[in-house]
C-alpha atoms as a PDB file:
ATOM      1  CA  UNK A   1       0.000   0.000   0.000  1.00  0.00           C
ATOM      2  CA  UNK A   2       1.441   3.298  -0.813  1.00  0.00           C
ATOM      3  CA  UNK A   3       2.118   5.596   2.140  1.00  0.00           C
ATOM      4  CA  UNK A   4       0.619   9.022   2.371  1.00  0.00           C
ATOM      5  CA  UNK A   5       1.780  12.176   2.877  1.00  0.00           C
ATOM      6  CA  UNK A   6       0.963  11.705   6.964  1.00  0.00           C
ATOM      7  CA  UNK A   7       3.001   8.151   6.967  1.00  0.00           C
ATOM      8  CA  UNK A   8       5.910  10.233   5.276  1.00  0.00           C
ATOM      9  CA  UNK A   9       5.996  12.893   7.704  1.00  0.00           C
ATOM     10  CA  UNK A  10       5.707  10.333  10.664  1.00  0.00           C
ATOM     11  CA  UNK A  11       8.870   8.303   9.494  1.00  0.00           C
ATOM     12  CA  UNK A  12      10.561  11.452   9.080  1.00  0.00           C
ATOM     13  CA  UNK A  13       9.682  12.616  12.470  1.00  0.00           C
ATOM     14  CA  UNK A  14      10.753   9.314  13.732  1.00  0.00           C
ATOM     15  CA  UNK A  15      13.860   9.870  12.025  1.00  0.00           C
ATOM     16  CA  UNK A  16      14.949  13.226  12.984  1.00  0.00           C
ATOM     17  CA  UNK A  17      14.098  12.638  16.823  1.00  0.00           C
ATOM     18  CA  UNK A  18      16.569   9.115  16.891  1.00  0.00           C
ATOM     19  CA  UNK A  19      19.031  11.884  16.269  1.00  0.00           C
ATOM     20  CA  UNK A  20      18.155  14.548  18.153  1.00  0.00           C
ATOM     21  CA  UNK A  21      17.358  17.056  15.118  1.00  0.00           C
ATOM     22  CA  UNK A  22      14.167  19.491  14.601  1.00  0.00           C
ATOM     23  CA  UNK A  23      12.071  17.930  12.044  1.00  0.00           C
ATOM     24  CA  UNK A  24      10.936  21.198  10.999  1.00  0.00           C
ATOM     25  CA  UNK A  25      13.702  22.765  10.487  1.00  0.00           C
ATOM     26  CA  UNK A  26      15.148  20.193   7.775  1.00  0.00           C
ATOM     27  CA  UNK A  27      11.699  20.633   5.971  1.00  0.00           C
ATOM     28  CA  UNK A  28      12.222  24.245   6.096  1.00  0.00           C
ATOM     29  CA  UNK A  29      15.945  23.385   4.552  1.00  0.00           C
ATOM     30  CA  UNK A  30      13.811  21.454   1.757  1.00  0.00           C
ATOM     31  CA  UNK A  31      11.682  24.942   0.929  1.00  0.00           C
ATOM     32  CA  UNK A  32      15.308  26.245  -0.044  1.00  0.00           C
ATOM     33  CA  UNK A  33      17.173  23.151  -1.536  1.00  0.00           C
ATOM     34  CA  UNK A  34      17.825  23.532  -5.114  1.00  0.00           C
ATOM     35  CA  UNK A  35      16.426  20.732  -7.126  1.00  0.00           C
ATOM     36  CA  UNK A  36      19.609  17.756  -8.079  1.00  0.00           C
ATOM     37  CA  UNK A  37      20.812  17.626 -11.420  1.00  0.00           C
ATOM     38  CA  UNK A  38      23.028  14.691 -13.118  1.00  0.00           C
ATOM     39  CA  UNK A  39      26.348  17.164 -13.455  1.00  0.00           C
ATOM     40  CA  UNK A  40      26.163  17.986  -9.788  1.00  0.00           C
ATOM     41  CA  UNK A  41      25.807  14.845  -8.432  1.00  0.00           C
ATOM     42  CA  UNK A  42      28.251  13.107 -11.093  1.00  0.00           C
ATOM     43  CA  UNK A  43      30.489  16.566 -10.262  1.00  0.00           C
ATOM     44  CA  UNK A  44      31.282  16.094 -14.053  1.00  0.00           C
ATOM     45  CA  UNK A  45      32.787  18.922 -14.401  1.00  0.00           C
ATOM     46  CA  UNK A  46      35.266  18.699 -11.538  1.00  0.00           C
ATOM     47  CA  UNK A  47      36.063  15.283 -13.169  1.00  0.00           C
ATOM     48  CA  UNK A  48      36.392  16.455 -16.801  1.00  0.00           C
ATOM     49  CA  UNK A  49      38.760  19.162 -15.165  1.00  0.00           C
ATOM     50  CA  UNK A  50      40.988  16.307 -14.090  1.00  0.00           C
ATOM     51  CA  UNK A  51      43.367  15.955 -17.245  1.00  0.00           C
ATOM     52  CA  UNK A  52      46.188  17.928 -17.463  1.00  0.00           C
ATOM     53  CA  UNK A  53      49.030  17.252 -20.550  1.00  0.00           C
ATOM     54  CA  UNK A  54      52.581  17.641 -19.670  1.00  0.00           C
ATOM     55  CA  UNK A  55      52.952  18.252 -23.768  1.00  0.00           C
ATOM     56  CA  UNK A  56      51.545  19.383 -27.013  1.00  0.00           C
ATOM     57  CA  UNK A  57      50.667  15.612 -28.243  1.00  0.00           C
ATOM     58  CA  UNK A  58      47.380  14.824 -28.460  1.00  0.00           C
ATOM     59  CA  UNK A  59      47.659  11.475 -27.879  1.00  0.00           C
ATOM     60  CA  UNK A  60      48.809  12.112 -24.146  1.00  0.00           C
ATOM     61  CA  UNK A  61      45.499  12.992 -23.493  1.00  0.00           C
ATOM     62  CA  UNK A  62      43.972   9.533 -24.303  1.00  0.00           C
ATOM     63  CA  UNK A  63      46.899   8.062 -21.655  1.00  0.00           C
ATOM     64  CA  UNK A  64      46.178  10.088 -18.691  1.00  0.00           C
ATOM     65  CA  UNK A  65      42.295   9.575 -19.382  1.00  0.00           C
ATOM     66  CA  UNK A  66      43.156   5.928 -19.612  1.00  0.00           C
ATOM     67  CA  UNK A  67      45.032   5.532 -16.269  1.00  0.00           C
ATOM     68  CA  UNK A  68      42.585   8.032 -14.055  1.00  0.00           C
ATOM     69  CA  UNK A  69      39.668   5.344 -15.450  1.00  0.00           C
ATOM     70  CA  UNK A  70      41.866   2.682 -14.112  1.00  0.00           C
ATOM     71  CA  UNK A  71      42.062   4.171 -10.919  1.00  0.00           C
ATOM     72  CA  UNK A  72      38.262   4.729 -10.296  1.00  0.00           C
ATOM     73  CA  UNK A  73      38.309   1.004 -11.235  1.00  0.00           C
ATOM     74  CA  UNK A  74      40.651  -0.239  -8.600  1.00  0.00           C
ATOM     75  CA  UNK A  75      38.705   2.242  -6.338  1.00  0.00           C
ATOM     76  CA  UNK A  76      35.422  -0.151  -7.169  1.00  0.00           C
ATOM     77  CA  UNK A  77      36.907  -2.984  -6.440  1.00  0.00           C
ATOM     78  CA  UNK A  78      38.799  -1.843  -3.219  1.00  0.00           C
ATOM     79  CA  UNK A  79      34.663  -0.624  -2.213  1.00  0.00           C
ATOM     80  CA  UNK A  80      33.292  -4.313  -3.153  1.00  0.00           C
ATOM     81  CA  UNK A  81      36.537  -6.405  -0.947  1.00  0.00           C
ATOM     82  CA  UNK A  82      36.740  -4.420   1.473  1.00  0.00           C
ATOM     83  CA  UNK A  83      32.745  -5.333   2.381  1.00  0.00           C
ATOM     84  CA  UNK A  84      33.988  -8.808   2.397  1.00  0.00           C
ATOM     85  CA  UNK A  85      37.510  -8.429   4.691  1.00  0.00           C
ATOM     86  CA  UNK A  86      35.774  -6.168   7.211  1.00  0.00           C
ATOM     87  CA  UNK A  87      32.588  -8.830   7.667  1.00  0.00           C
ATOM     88  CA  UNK A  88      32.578 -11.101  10.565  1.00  0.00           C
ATOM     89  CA  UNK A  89      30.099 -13.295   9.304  1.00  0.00           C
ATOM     90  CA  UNK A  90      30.513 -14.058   5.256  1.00  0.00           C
ATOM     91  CA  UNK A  91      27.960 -16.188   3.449  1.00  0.00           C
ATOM     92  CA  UNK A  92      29.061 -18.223   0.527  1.00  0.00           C
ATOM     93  CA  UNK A  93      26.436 -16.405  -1.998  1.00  0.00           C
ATOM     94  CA  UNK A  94      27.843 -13.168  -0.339  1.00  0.00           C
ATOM     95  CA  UNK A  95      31.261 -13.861  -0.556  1.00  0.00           C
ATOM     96  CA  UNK A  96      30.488 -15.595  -4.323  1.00  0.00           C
ATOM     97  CA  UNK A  97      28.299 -12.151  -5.398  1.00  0.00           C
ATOM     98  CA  UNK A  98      31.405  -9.875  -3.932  1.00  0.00           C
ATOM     99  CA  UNK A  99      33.776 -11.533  -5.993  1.00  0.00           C
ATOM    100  CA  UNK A 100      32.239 -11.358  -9.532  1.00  0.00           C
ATOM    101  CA  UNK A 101      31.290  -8.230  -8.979  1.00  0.00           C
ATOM    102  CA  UNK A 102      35.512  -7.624  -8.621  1.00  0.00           C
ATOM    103  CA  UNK A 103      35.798  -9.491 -11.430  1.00  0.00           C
ATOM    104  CA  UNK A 104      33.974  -8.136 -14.083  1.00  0.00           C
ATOM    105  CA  UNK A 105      35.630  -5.239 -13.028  1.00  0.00           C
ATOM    106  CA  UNK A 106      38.920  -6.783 -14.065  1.00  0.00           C
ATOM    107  CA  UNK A 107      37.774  -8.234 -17.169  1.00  0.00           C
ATOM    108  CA  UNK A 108      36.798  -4.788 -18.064  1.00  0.00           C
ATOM    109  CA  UNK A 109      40.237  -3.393 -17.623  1.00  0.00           C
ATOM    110  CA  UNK A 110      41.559  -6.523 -19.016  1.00  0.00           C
ATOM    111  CA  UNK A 111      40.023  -5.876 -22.315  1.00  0.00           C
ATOM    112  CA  UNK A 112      40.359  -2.455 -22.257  1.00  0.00           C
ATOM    113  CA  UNK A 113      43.739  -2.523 -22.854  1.00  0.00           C
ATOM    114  CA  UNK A 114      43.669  -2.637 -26.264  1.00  0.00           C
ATOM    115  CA  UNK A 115      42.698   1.189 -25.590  1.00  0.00           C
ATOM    116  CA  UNK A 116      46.478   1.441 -25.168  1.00  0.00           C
ATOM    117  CA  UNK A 117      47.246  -1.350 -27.088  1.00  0.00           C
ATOM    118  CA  UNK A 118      45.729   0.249 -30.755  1.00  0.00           C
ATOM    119  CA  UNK A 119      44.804   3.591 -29.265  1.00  0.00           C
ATOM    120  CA  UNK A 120      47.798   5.820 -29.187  1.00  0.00           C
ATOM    121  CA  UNK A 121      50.455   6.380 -31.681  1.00  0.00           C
ATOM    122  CA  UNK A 122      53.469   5.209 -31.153  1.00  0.00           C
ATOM    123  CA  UNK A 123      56.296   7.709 -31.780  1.00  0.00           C
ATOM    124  CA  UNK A 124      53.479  10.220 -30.162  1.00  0.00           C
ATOM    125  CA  UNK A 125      54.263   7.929 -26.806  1.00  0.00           C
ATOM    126  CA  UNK A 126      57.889   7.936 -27.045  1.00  0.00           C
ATOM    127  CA  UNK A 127      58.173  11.375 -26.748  1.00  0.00           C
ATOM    128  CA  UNK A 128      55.540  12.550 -24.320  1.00  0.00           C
ATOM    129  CA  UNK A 129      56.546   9.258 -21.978  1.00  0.00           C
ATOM    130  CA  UNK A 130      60.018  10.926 -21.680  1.00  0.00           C
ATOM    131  CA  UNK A 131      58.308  13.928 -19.535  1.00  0.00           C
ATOM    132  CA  UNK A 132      56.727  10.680 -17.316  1.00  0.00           C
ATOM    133  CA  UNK A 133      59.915   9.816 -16.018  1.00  0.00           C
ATOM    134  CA  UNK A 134      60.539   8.553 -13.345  1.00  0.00           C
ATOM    135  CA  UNK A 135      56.618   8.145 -12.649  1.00  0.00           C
ATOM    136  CA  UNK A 136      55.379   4.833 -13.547  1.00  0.00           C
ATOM    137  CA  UNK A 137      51.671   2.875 -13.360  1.00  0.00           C
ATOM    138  CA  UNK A 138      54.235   0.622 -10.756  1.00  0.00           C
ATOM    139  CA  UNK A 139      53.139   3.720  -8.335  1.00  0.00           C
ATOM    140  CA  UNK A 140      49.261   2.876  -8.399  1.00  0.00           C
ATOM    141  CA  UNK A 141      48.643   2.510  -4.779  1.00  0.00           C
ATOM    142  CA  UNK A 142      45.370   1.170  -4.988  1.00  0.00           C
ATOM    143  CA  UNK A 143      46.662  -1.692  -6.813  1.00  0.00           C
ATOM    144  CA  UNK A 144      49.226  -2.404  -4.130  1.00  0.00           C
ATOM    145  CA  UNK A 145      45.999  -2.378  -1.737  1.00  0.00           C
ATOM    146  CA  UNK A 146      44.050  -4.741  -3.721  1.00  0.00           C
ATOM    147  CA  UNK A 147      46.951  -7.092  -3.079  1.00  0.00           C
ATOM    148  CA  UNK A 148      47.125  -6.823   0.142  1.00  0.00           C
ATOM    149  CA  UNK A 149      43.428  -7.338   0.379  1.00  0.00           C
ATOM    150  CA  UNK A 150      43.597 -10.318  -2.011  1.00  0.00           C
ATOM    151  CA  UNK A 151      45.983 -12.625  -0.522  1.00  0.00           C
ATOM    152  CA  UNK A 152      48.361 -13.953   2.660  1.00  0.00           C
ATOM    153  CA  UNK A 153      51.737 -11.715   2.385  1.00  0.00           C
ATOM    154  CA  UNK A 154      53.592 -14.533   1.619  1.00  0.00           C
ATOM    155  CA  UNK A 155      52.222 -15.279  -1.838  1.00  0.00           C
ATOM    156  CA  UNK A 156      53.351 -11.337  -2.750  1.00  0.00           C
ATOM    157  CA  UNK A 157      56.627 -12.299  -1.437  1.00  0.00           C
ATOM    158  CA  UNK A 158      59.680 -12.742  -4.285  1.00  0.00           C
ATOM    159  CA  UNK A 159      59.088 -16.190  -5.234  1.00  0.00           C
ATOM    160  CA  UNK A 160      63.299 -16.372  -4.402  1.00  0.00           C
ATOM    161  CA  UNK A 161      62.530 -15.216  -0.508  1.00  0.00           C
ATOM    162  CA  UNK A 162      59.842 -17.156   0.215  1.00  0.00           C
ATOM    163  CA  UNK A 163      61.323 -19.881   2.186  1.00  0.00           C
ATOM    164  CA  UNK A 164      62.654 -17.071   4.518  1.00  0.00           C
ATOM    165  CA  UNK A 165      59.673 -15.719   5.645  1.00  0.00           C
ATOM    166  CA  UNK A 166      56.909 -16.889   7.221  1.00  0.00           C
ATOM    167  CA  UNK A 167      54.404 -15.295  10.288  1.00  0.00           C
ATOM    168  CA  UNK A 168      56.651 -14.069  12.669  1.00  0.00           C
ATOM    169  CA  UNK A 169      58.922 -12.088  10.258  1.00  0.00           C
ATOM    170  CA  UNK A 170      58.334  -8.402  10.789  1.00  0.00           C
ATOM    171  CA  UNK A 171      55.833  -6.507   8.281  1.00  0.00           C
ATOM    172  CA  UNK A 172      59.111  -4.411   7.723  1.00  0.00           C
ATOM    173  CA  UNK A 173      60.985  -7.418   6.651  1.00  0.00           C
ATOM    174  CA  UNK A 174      58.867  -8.823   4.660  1.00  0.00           C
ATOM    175  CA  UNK A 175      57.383  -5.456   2.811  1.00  0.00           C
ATOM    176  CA  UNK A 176      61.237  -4.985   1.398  1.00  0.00           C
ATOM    177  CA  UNK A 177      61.122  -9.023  -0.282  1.00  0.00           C
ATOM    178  CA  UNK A 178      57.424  -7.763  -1.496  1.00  0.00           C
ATOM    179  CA  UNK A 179      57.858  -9.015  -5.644  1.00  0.00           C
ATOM    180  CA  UNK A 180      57.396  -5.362  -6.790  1.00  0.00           C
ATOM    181  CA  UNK A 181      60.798  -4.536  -5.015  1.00  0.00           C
ATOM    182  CA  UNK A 182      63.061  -5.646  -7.755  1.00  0.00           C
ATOM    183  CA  UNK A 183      61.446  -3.507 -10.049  1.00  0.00           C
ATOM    184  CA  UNK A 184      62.684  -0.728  -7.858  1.00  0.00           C
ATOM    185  CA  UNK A 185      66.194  -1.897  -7.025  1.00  0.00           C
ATOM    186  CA  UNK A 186      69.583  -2.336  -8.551  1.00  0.00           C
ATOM    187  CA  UNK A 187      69.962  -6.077  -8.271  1.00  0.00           C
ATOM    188  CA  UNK A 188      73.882  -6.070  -7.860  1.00  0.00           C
ATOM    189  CA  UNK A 189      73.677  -3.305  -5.126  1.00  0.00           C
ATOM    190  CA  UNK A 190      70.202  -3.100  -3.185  1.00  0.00           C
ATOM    191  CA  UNK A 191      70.234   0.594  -3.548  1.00  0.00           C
ATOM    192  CA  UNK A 192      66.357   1.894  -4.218  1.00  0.00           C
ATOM    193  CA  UNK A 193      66.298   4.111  -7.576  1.00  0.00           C
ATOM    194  CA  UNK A 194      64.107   7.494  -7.816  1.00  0.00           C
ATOM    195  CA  UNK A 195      60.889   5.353  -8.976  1.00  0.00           C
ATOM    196  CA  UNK A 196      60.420   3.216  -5.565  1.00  0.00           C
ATOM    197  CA  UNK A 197      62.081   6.243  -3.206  1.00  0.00           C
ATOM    198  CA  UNK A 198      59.437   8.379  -4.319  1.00  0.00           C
ATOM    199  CA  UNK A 199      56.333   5.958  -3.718  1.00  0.00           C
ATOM    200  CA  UNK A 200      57.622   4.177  -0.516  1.00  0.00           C
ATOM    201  CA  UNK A 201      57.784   8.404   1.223  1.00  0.00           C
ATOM    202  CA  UNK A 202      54.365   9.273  -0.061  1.00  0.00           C
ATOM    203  CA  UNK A 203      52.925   5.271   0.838  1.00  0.00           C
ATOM    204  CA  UNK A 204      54.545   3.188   2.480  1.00  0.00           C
ATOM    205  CA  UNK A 205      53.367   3.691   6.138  1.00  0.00           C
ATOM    206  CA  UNK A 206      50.181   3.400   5.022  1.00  0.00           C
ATOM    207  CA  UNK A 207      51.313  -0.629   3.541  1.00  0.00           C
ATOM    208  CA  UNK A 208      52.444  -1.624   6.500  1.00  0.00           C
ATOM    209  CA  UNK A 209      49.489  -0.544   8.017  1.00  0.00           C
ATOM    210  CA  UNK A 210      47.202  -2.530   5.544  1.00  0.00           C
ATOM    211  CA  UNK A 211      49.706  -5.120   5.417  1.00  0.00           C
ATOM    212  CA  UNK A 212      48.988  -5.576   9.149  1.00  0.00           C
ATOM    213  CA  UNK A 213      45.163  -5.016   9.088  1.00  0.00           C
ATOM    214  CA  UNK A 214      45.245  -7.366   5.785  1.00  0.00           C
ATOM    215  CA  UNK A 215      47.287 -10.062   7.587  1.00  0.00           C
ATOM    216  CA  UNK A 216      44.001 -12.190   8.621  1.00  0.00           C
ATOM    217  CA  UNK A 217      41.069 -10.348   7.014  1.00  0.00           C
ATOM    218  CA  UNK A 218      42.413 -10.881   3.664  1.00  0.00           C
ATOM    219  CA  UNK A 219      39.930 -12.383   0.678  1.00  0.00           C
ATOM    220  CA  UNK A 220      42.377 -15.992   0.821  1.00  0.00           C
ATOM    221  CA  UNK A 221      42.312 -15.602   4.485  1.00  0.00           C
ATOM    222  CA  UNK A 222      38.742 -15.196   4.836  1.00  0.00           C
ATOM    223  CA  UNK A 223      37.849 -18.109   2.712  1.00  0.00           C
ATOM    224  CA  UNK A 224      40.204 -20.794   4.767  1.00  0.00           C
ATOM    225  CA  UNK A 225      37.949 -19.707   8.153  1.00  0.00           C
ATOM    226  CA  UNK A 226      34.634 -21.228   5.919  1.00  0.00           C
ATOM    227  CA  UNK A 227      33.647 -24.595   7.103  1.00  0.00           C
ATOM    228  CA  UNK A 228      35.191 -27.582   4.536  1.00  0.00           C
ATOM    229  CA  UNK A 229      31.762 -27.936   2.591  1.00  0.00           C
ATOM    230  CA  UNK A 230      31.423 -24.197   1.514  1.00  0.00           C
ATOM    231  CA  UNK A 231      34.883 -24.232   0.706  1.00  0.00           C
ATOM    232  CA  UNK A 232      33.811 -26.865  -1.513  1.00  0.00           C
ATOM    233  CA  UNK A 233      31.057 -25.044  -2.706  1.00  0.00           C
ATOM    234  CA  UNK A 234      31.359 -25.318  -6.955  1.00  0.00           C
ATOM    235  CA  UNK A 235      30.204 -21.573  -7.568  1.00  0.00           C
ATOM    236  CA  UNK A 236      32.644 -20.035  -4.825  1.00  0.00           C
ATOM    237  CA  UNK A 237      35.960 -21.473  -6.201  1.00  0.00           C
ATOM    238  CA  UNK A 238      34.550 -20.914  -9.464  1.00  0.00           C
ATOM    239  CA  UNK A 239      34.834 -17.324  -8.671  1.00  0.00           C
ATOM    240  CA  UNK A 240      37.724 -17.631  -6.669  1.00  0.00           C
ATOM    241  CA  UNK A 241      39.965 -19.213  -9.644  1.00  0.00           C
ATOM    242  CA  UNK A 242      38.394 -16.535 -12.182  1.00  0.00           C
ATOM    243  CA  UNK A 243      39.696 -13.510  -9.970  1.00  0.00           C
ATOM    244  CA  UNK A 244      42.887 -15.193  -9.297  1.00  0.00           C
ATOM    245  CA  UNK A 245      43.503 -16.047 -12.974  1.00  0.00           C
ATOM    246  CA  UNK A 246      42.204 -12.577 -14.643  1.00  0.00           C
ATOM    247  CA  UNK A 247      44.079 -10.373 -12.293  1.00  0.00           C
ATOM    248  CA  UNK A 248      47.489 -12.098 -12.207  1.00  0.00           C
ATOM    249  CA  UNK A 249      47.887 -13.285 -15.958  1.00  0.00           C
ATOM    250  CA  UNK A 250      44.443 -11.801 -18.319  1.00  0.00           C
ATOM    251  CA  UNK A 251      45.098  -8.517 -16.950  1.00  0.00           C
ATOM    252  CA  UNK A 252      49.073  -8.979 -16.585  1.00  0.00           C
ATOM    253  CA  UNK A 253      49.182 -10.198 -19.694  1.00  0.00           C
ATOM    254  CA  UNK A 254      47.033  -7.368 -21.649  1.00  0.00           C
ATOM    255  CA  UNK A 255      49.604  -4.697 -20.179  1.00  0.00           C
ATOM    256  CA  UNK A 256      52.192  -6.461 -21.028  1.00  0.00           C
ATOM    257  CA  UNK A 257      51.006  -7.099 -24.964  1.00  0.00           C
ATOM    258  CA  UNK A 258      50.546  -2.834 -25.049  1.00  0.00           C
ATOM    259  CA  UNK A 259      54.129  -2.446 -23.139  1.00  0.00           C
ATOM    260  CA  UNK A 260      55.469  -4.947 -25.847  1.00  0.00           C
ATOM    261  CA  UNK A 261      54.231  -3.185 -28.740  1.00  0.00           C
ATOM    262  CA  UNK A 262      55.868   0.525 -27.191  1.00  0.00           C
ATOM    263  CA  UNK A 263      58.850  -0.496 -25.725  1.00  0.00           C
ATOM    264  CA  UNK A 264      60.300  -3.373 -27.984  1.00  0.00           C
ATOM    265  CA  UNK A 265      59.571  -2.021 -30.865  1.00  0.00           C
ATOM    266  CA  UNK A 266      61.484  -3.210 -34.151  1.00  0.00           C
ATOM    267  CA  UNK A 267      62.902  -5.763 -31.952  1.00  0.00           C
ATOM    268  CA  UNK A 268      64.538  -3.067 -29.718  1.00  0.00           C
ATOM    269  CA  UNK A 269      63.683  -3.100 -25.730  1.00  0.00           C
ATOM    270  CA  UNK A 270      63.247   0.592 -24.428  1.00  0.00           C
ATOM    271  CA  UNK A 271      63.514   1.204 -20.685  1.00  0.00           C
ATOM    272  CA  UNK A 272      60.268   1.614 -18.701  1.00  0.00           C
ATOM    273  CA  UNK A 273      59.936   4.913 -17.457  1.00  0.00           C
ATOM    274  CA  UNK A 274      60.538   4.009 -13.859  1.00  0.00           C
ATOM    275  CA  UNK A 275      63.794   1.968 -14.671  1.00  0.00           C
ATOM    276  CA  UNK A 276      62.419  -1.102 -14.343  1.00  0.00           C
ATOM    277  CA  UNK A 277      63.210  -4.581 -16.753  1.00  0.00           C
ATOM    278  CA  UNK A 278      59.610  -4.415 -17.396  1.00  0.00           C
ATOM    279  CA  UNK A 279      59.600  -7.801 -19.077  1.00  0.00           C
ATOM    280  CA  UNK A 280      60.711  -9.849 -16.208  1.00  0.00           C
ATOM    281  CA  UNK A 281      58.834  -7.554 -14.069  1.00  0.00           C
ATOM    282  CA  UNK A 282      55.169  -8.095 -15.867  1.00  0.00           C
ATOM    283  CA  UNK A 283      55.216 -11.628 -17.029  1.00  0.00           C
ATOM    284  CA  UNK A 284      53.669 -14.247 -14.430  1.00  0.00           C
ATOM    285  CA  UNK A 285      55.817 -17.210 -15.116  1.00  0.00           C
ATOM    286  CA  UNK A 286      58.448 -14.876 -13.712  1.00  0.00           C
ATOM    287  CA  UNK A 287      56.260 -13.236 -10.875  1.00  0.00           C
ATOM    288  CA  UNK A 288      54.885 -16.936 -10.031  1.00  0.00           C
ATOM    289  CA  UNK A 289      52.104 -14.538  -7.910  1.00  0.00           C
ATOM    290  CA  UNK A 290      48.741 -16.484  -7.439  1.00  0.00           C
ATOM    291  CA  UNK A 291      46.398 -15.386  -4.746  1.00  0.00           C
ATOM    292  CA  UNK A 292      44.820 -18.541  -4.267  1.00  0.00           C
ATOM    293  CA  UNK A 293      47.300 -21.531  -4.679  1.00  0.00           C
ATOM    294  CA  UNK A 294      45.141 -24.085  -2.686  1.00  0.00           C
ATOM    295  CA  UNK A 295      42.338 -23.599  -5.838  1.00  0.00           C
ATOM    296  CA  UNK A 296      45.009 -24.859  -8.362  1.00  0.00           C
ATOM    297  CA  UNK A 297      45.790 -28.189  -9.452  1.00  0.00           C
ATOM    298  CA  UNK A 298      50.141 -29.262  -9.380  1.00  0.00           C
ATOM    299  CA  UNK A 299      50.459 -29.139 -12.802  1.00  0.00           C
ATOM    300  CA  UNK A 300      48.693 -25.961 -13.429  1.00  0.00           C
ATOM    301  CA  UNK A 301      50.905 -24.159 -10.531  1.00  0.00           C
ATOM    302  CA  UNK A 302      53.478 -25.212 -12.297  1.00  0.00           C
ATOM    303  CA  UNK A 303      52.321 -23.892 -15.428  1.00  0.00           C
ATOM    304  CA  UNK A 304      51.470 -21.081 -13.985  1.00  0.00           C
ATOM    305  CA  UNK A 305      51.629 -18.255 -16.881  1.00  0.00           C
ATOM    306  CA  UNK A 306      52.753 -20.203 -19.579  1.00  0.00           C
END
């Protein structure tokens, strides 16, 4: 039955007095309130506003877009785990919903790359890119978060450091074997170049914060404290293997493809802007990261990329 106008004004009575406002006086506030329109809710125009070129070449425009999209993304999906890791009582169709939902938000930016991939041109790159540097898409903290929130520490650890580190190692220790270190270090040395110096003083007491708070809240983490049969459950690890396998080689993959066709071309490798041997760095049979390596059968952990 549809409420009338004396139901309304109950609820909201009821409502203003459970916080100990005058009822009247918002409904006075209402006489005043302009009406909402799409551009101020979306703020479109503060988000158009957003894009600023470092150059003259068109095509930098298309980049920056690109990457600002990607990080309203990752901002999505950090909004849909982070209603799973901060439950205290996940259901398997809850859990299962959260999850595709993360997904398809991946497979979107999975096959978006081609955006990149065909979308700019390609001496237009090389020369704007060299007003990037030493910036890098390696400095997407909200990336780095959706790690964390993924997966136990250890399975982000260099796949060479592993065996050194388990529970008891400091967050410290283990946040300087994280993979994504080597990108950011001279291998013979240890010394940290501009590219990781720069993103560990803006970030990196924030990590070891979420590392911390991540430690046992984590998506992998969550699903091990579900009794055996929902573990089990068919639709769950369906969902579980899809994330694991569309964020750590679809998606991997795609930006590598659109580094490939910038940075090697004519058979030549160019330096990623941050320094970084950005083959060895991107591909998964090097990274060996899975989020989920319980979910995965011997043979395809040890195919793991390929």
């Amino acid at each position: 039955m549809e409420e009338t106008k004396v139901d309304l004004l109950r609820r909201l009575e009821e409502k203003f007095v459970a916080i100990n406002q005058n009822t009247d006086t918002h409904l006075e506030g209402l006489v005043w309130a302009k009406p909402i329109t799409y551009w101020d809710y979306i703020q479109t125009e503060s988000l158009l506003g957003l894009q600023t070129q470092r150059t003259t070449l068109p095509d930098e425009m298309v980049f920056i877009m690109y990457h600002q999209i990607n990080e309203l993304l990752f901002k999505m999906i950090l909004w849909e785990m982070e209603q799973v890791t901060d439950s205290n009582d996940v259901t398997v169709q809850f859990f299962t919903e959260k999850l595709s939902r993360i997904s398809r938000y991946f497979d979107m930016l999975s096959s978006s790359f081609k955006i990149m991939q065909d979308g700019m041109d390609t001496e237009q790159y090389l020369k704007f890119r060299n007003t990037l540097t030493p910036a890098s898409g390696f400095q997407s903290a909200q990336y780095r978060l959706i790690e964390f929130g993924s997966t136990d520490l250890i399975n982000l650890i260099d796949f060479r450091f592993r065996s050194t580190i388990d529970r008891n190692t400091p967050f410290e220790h283990a946040y300087e074997h994280l993979y994504w270190q080597a990108a950011g270090k001279d291998h013979k040395t240890g010394k940290k170049n501009t590219l990781i110096t720069l993103f560990e003083e803006k970030y990196k007491k924030m990590f070891l914060g979420k590392m911390e708070e991540y430690n046992t809240t984590n998506l992998y983490a969550k699903f091990k404290t579900l009794p055996e049969n929902d573990r089990n459950n068919p639709e769950l690890v369906k969902a579980m293997r899809h994330y694991d396998h569309t964020v750590n080689i679809t998606w991997v993959m795609a930006h590598y493809y659109a580094a490939e066709k910038y940075l090697q071309p004519k058979g030549v490798v160019v330096e990623a802007t941050g320094g970084s041997d950005w083959r060895k760095y991107m591909l998964p049979k090097y990274q060996r990261r899975i989020f989920f390596p319980e979910l995965w059968s011997k043979e395809e952990l040890d195919n793991w990329g390929e």
